[in-house]
N, C-alpha and C. Protein backbone atom coordinates (compact mmCIF):
# COMPACT_ATOMS: atom_id res chain seq x y z
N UNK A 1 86.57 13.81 21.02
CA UNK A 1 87.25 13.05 19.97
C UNK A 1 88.62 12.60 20.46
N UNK A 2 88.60 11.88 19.76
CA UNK A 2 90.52 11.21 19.89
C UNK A 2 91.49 11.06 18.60
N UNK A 3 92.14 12.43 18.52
CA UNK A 3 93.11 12.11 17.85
C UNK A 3 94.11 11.73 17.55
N UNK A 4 94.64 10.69 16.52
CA UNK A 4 95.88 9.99 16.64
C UNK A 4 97.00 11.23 15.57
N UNK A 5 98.32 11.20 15.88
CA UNK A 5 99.01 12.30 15.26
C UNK A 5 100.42 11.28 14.93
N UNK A 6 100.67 11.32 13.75
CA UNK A 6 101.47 10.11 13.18
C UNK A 6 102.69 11.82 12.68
N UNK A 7 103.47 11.98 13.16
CA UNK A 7 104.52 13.15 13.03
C UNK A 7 104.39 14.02 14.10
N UNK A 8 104.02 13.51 15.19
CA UNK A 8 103.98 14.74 16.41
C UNK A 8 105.30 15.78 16.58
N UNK A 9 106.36 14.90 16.30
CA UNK A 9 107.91 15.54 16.63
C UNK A 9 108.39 16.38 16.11
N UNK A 10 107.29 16.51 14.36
CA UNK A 10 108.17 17.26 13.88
C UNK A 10 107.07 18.62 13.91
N UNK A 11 107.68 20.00 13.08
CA UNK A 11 107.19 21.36 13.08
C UNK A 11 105.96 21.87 13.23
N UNK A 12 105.30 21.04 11.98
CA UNK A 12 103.38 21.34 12.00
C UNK A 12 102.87 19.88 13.26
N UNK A 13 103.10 18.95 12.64
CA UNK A 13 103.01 17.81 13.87
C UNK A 13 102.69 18.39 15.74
N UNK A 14 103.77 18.87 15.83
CA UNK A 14 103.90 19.14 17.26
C UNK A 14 103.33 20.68 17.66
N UNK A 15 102.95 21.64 16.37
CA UNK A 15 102.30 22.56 16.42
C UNK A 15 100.68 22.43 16.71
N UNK A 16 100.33 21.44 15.78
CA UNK A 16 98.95 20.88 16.11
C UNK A 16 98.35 20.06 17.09
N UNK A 17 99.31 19.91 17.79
CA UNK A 17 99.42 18.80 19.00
C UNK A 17 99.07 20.03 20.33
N UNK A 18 100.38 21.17 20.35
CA UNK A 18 99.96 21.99 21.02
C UNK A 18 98.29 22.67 21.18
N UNK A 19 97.93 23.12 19.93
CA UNK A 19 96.65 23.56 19.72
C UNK A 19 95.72 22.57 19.59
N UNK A 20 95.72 21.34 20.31
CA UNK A 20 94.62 21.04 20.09
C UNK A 20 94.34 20.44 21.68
N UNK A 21 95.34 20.54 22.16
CA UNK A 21 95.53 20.75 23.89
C UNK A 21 95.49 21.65 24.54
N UNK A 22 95.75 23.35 23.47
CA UNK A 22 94.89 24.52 24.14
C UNK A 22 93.50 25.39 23.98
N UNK A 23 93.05 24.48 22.78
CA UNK A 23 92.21 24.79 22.42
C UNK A 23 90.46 23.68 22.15
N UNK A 24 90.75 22.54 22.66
CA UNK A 24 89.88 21.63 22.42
C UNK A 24 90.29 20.55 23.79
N UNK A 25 88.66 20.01 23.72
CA UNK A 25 89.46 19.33 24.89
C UNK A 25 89.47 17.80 24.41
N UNK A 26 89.88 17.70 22.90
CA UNK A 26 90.13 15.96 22.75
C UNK A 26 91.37 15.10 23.26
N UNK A 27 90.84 14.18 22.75
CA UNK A 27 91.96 13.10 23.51
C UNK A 27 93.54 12.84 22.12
N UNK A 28 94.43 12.86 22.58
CA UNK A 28 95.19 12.76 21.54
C UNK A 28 95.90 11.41 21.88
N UNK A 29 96.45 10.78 20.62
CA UNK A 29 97.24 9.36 20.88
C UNK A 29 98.60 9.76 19.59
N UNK A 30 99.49 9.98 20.03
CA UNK A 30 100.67 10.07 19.27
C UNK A 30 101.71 8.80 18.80
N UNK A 31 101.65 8.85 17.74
CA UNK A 31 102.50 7.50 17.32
C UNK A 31 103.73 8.24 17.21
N UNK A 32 104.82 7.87 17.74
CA UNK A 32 105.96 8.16 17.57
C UNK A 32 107.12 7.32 17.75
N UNK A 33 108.35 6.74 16.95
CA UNK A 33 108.98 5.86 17.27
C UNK A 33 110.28 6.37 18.35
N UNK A 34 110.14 7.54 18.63
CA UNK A 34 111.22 7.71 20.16
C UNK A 34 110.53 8.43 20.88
N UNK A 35 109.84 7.79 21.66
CA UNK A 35 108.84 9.04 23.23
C UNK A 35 109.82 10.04 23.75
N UNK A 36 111.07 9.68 23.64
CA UNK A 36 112.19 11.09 24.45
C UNK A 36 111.88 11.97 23.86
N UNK A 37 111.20 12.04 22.51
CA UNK A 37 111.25 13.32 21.51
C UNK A 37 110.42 14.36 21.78
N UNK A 38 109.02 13.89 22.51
CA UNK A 38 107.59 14.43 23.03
C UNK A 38 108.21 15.23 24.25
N UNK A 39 109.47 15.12 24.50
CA UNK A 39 109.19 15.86 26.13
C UNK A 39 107.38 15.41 27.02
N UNK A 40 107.78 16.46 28.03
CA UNK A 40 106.12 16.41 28.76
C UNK A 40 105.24 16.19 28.18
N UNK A 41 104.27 15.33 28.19
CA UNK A 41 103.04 14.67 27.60
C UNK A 41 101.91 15.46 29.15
N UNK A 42 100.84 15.54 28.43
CA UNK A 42 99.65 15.54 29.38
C UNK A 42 98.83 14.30 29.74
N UNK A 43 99.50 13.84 30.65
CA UNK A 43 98.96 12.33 30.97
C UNK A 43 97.44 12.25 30.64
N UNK A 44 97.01 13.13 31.44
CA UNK A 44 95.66 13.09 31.48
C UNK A 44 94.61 12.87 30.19
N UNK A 45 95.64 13.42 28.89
CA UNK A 45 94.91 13.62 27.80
C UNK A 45 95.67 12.95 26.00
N UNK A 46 96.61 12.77 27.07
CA UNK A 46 97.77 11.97 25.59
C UNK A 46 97.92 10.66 26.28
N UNK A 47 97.84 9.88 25.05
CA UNK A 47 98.53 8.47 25.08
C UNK A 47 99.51 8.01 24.24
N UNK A 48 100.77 7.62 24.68
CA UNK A 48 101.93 7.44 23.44
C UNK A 48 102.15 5.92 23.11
N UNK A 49 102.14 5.83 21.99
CA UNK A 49 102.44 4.21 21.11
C UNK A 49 103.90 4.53 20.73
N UNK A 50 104.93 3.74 21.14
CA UNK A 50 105.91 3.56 20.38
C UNK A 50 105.81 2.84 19.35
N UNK A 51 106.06 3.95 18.01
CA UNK A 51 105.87 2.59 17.22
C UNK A 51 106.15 3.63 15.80
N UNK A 52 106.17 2.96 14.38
CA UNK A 52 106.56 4.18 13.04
C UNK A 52 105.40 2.90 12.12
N UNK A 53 105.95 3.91 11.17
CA UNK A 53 104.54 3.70 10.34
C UNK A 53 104.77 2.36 9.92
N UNK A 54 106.29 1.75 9.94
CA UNK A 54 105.99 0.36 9.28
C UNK A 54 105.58 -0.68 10.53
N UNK A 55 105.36 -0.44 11.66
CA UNK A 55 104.16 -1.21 12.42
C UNK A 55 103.15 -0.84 12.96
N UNK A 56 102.94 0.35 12.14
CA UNK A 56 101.03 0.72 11.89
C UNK A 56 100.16 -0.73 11.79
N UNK A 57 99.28 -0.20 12.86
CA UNK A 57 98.31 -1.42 12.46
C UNK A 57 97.03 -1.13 13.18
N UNK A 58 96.21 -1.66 12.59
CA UNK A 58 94.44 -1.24 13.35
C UNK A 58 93.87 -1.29 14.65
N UNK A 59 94.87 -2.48 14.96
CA UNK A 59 95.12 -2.49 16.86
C UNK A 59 94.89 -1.48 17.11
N UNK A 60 96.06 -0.47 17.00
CA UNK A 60 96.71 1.23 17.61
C UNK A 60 95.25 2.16 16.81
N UNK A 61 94.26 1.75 16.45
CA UNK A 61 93.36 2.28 16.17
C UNK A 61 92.02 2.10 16.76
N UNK A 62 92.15 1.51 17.88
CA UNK A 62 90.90 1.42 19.03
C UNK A 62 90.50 3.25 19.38
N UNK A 63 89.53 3.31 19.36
CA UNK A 63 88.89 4.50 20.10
C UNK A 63 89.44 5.79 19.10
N UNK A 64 89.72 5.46 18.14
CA UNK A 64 90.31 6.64 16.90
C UNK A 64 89.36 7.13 16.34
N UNK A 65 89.01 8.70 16.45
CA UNK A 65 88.16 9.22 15.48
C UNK A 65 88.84 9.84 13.87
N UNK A 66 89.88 10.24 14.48
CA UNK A 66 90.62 10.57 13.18
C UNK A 66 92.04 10.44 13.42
N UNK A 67 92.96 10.99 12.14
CA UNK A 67 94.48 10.81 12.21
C UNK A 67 94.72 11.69 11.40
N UNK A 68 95.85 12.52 11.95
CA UNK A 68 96.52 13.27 11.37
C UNK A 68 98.07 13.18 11.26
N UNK A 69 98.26 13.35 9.90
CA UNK A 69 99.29 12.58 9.41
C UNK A 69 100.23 14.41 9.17
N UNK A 70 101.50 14.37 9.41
CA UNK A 70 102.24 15.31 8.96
C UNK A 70 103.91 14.65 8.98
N UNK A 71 103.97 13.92 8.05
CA UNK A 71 105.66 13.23 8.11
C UNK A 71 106.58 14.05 6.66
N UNK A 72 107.47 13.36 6.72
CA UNK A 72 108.45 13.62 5.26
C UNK A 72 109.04 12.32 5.14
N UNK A 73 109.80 12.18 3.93
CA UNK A 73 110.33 11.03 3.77
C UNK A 73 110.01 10.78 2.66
N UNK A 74 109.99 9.52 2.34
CA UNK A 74 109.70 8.23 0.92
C UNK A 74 107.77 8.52 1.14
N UNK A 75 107.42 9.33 1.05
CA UNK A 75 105.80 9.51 0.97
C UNK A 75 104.93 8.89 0.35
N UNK A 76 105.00 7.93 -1.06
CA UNK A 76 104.24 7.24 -1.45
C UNK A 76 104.20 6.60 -0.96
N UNK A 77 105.74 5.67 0.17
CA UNK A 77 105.21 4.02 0.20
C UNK A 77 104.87 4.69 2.34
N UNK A 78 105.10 5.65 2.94
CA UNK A 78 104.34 5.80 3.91
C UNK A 78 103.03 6.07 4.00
N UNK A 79 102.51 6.86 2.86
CA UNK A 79 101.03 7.21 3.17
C UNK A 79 100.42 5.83 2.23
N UNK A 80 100.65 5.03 1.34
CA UNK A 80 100.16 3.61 1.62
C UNK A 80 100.18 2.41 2.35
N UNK A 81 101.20 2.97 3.74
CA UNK A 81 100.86 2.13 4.21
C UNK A 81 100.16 2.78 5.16
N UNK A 82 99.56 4.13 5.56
CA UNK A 82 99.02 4.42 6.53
C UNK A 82 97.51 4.20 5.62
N UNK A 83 97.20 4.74 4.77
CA UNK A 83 95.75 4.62 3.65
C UNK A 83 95.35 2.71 4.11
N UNK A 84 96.35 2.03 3.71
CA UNK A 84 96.31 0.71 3.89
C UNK A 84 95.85 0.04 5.44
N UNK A 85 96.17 0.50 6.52
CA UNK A 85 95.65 0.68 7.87
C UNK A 85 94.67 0.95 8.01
N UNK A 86 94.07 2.38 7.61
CA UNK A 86 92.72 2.77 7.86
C UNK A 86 91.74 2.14 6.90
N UNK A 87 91.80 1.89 5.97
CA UNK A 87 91.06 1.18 5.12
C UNK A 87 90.61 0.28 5.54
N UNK A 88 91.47 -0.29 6.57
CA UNK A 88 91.15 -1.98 7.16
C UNK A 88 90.30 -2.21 8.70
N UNK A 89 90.22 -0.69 9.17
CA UNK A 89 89.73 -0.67 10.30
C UNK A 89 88.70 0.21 10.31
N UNK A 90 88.18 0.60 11.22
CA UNK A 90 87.05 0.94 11.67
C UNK A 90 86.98 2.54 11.84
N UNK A 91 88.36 3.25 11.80
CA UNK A 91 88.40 4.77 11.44
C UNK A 91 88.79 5.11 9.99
N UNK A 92 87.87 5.64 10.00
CA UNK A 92 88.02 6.05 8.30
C UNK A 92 88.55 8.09 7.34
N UNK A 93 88.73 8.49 8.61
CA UNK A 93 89.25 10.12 8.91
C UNK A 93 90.40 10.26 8.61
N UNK A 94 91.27 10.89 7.68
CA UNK A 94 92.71 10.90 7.83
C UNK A 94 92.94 12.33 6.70
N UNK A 95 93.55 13.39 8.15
CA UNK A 95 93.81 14.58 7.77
C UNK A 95 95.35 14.25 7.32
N UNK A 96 96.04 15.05 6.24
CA UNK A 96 97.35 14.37 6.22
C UNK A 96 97.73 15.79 5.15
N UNK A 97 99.13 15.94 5.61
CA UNK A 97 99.66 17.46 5.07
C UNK A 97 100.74 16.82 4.03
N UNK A 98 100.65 17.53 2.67
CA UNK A 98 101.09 17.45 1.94
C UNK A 98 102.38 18.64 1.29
N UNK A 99 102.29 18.85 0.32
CA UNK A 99 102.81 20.40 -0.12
C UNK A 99 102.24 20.91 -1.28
N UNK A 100 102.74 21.62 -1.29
CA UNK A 100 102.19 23.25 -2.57
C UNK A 100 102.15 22.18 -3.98
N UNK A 101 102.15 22.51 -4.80
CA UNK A 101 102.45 21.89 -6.42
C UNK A 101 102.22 20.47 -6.91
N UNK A 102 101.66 20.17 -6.06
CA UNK A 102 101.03 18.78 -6.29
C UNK A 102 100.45 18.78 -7.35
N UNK A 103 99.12 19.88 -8.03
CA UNK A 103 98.50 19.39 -9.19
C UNK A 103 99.25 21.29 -10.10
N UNK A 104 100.29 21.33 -9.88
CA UNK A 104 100.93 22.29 -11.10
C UNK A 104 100.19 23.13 -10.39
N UNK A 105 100.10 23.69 -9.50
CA UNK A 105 98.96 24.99 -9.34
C UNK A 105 99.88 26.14 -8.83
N UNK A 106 101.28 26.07 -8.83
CA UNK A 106 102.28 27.03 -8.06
C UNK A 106 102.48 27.75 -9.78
N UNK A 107 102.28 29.28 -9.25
CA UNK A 107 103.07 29.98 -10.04
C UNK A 107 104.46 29.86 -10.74
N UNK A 108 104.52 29.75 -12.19
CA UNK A 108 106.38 30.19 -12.37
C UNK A 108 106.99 30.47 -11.67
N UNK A 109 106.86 31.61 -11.56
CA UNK A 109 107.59 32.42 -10.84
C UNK A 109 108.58 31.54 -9.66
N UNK A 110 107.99 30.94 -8.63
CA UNK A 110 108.36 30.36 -7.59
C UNK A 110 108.47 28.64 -7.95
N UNK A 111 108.61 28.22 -8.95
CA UNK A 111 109.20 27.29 -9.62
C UNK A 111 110.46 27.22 -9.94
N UNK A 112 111.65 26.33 -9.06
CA UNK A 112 112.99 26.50 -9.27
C UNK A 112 113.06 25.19 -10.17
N UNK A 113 113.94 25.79 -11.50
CA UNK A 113 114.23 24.58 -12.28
C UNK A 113 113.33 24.40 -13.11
N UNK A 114 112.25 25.32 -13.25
CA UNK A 114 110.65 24.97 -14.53
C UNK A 114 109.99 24.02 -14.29
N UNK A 115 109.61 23.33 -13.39
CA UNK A 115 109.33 22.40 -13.04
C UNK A 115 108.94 21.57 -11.96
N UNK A 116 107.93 20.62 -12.01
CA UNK A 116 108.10 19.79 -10.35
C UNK A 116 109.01 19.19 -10.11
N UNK A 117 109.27 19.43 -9.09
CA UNK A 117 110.76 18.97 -8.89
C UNK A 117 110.82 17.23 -8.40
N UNK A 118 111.60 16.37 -7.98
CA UNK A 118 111.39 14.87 -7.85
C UNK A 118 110.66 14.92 -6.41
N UNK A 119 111.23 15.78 -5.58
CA UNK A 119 110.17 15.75 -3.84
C UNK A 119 109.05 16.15 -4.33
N UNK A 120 108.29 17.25 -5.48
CA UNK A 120 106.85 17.04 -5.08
C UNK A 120 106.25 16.29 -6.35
N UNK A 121 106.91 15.46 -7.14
CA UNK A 121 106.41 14.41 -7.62
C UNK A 121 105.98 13.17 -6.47
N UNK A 122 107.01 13.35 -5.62
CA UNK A 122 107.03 11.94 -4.51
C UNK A 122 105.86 12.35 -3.82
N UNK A 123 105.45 13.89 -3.74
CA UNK A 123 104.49 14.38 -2.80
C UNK A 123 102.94 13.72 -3.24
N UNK A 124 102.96 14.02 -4.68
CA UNK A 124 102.10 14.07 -5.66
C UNK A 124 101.43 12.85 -5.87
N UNK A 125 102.27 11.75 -5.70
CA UNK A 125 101.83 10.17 -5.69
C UNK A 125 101.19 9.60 -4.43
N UNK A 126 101.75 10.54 -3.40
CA UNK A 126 100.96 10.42 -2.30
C UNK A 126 99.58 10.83 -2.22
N UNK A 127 99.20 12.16 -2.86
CA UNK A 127 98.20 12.67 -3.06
C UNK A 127 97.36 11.27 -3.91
N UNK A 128 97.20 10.80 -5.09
CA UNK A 128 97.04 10.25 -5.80
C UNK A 128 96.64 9.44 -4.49
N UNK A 129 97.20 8.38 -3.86
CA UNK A 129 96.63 7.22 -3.00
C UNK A 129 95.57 7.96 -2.13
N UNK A 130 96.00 8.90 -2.04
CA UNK A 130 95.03 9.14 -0.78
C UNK A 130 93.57 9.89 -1.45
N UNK A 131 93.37 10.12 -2.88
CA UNK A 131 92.41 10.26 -3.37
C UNK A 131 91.78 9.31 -4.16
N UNK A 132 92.36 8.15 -4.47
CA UNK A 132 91.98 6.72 -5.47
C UNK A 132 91.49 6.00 -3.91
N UNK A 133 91.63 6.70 -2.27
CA UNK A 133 90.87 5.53 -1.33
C UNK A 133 89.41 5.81 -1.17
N UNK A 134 89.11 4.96 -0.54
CA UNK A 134 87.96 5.03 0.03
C UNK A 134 87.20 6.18 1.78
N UNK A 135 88.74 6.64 2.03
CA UNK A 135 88.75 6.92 3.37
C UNK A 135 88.26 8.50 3.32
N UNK A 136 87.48 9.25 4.40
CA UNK A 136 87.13 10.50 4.30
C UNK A 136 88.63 11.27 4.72
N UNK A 137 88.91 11.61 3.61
CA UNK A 137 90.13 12.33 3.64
C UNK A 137 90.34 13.89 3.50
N UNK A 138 90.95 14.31 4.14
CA UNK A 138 91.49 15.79 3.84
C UNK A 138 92.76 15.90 3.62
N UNK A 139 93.43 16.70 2.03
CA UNK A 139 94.50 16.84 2.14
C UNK A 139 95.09 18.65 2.16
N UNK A 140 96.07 18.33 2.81
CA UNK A 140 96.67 19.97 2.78
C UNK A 140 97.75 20.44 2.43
N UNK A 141 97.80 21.29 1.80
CA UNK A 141 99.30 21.75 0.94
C UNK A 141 99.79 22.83 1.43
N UNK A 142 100.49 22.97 2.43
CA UNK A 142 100.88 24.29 2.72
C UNK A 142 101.95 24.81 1.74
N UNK A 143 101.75 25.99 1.25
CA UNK A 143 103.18 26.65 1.05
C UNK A 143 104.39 26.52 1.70
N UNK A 144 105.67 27.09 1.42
CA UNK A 144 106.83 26.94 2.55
C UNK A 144 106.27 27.53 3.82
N UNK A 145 106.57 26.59 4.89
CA UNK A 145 106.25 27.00 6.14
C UNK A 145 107.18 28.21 7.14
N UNK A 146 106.88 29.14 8.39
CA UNK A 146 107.89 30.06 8.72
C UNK A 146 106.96 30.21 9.78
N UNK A 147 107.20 31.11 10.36
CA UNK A 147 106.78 32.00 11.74
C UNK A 147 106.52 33.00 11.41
N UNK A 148 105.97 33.76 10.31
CA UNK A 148 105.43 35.06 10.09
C UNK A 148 104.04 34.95 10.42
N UNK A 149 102.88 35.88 9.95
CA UNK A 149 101.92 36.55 10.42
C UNK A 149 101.09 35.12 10.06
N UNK A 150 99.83 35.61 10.53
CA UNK A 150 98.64 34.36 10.25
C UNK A 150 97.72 34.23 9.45
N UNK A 151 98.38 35.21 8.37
CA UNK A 151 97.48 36.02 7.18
C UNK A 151 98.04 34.29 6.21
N UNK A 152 96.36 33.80 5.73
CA UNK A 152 95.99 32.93 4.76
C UNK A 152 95.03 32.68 3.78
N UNK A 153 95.60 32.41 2.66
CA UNK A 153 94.73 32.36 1.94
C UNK A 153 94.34 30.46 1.10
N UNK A 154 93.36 30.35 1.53
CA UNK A 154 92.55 28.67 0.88
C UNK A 154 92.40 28.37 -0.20
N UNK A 155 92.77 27.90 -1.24
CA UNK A 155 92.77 27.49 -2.24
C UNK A 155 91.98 25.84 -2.58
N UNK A 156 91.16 25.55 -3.47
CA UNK A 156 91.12 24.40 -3.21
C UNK A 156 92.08 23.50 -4.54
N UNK A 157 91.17 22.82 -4.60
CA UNK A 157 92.01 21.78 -6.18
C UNK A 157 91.51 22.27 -7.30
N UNK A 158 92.24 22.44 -7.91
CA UNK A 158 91.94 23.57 -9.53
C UNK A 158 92.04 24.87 -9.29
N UNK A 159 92.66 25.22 -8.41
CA UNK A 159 92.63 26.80 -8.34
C UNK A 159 94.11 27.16 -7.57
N UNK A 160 94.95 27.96 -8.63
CA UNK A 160 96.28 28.62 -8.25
C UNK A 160 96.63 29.00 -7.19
N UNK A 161 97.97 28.79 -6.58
CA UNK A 161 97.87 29.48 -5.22
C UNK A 161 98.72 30.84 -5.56
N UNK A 162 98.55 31.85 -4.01
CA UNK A 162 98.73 33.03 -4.90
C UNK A 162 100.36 33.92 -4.00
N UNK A 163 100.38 32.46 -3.29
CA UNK A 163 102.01 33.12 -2.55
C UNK A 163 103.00 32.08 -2.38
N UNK A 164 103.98 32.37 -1.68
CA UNK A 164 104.90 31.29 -1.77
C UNK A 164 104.97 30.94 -0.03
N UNK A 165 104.65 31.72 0.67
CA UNK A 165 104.89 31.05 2.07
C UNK A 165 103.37 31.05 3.15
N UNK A 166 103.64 30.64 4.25
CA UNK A 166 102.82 30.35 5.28
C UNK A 166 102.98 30.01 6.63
N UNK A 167 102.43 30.65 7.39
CA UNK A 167 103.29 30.45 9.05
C UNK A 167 102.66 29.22 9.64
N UNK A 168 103.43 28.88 10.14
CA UNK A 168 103.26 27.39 10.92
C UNK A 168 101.60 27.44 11.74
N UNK A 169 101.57 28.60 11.87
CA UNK A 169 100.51 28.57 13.20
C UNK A 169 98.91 28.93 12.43
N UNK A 170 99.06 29.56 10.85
CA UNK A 170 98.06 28.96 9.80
C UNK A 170 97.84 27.87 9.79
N UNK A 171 98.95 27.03 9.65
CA UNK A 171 98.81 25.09 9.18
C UNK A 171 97.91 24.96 10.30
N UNK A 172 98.25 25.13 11.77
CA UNK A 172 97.77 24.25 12.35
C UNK A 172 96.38 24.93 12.98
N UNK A 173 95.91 26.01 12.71
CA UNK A 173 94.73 26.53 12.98
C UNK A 173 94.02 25.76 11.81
N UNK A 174 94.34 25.57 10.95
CA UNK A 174 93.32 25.29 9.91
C UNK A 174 93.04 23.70 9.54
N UNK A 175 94.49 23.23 10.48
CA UNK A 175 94.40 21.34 10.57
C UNK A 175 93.02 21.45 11.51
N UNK A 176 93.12 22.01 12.33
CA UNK A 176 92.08 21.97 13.93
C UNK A 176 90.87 21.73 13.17
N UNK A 177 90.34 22.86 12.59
CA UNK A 177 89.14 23.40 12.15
C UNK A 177 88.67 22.28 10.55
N UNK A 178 89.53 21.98 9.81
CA UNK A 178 89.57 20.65 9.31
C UNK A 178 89.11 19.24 10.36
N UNK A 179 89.71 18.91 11.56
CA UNK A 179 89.40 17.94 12.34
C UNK A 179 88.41 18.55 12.92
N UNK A 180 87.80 19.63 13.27
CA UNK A 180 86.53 19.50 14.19
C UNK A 180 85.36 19.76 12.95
N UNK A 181 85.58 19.78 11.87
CA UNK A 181 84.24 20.23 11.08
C UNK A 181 84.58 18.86 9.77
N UNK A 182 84.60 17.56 9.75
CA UNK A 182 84.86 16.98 8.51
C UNK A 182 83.62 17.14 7.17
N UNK A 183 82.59 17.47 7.75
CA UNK A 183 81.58 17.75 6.14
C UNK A 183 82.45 18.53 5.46
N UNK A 184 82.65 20.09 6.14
CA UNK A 184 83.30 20.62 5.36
C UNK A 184 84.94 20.68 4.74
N UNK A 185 85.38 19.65 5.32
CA UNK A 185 87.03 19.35 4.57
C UNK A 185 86.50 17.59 3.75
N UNK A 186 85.56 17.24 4.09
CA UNK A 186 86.04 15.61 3.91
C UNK A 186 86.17 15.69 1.77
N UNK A 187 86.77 14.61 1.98
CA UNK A 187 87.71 14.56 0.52
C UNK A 187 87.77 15.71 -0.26
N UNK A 188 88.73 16.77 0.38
CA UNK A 188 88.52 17.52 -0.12
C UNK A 188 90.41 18.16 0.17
N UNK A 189 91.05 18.62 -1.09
CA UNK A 189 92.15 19.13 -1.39
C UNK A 189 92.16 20.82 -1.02
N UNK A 190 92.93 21.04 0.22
CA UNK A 190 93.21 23.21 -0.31
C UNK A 190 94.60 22.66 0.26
N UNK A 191 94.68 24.15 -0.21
CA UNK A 191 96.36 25.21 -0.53
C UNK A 191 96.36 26.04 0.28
N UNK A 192 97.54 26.30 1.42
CA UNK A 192 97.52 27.39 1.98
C UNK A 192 98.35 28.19 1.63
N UNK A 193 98.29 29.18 1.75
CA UNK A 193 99.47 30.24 1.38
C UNK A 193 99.02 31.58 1.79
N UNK A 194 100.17 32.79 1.74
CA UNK A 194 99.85 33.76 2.62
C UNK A 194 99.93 34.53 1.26
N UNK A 195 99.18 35.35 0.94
CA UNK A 195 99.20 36.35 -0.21
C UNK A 195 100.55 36.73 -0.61
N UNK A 196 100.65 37.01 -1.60
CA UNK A 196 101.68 37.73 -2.09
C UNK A 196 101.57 39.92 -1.84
């Protein structure tokens, strides 16, 4: 396979990038708008596009089996324009990390302020596009991310999550296994989180 990774630079991005270069032997294509950021690339097995999501385009989608999306920012109007890309081309796969509380499913408890707050409303609208498309999608909500243990627990959509954090190296074991198995993730919403 060939995966394209639209956030390589940043935490889970460049976590999943690692593991999927020590653990699989696909082809990866990283969109990134500063290559200094990638350090060492594996020639042999990465290809880099300079480029950000507002000159996404289906071109940079030759030989794409899937995309994995892990950014921050203004999230509604990036993940429509990445939804808007794939829609138009010929890969139709797009793993893409979200956060916790998207559909109210976070405990009180770990609710600052009673409430969703305006970032995972912004999160939330993203969710929304990427389930009103047509594209075989997986979305993922990690809890707050950290470097603790690799203890996780899956949640899907309609069902509470039952902690507040999650180690980086969960996200990206479970992005992998999402991209190498899509029957079992395709349009399909979980929650990660590490027990309470």
């Amino acid at each position: 396979m060939n995966i394209m990774i639209i956030g390589a630079t940043g935490t889970i991005g460049n976590e999943v990038r690692k593991r999927i270069l020590t653990e699989t032997d696909w082809e990866i294509t990283l969109l990134v708008r500063n290559p200094t950021k990638i350090g060492k690339s594996n020639a042999a097995r990465e290809t880099i596009i300079e480029s950000d999501v507002d000159h996404f385009n289906k071109n940079q989608l030759t030989d794409i089996d899937a995309v994995f999306v892990a950014l921050s920012g203004n999230m509604p109007e990036l993940t429509k324009k990445i939804v808007n890309v794939l829609e138009s081309s010929e890969t139709k796969r797009l793993v893409q990390i979200l956060t916790m509380g998207i559909y109210n499913e976070v405990p009180a408890k770990y609710l600052h302020g009673g409430g969703m707050s305006d970032y995972v409303i912004r999160y939330a609208e993203a969710g929304e596009i990427i389930e009103n498309s047509d594209l075989d999608y997986t979305i993922i909500r990690p809890a707050w991310f950290d470097h603790g243990d690799d203890e996780v627990n899956v949640t899907k959509k309609g069902e509470m999550l039952t902690g507040h954090d999650v180690s980086v190296t969960a996200i990206s074991k479970f992005v992998v296994k999402a991209l190498a198995e899509p029957d079992f993730a395709k349009r399909q919403s979980f929650g990660l989180n590490r027990p309470d």
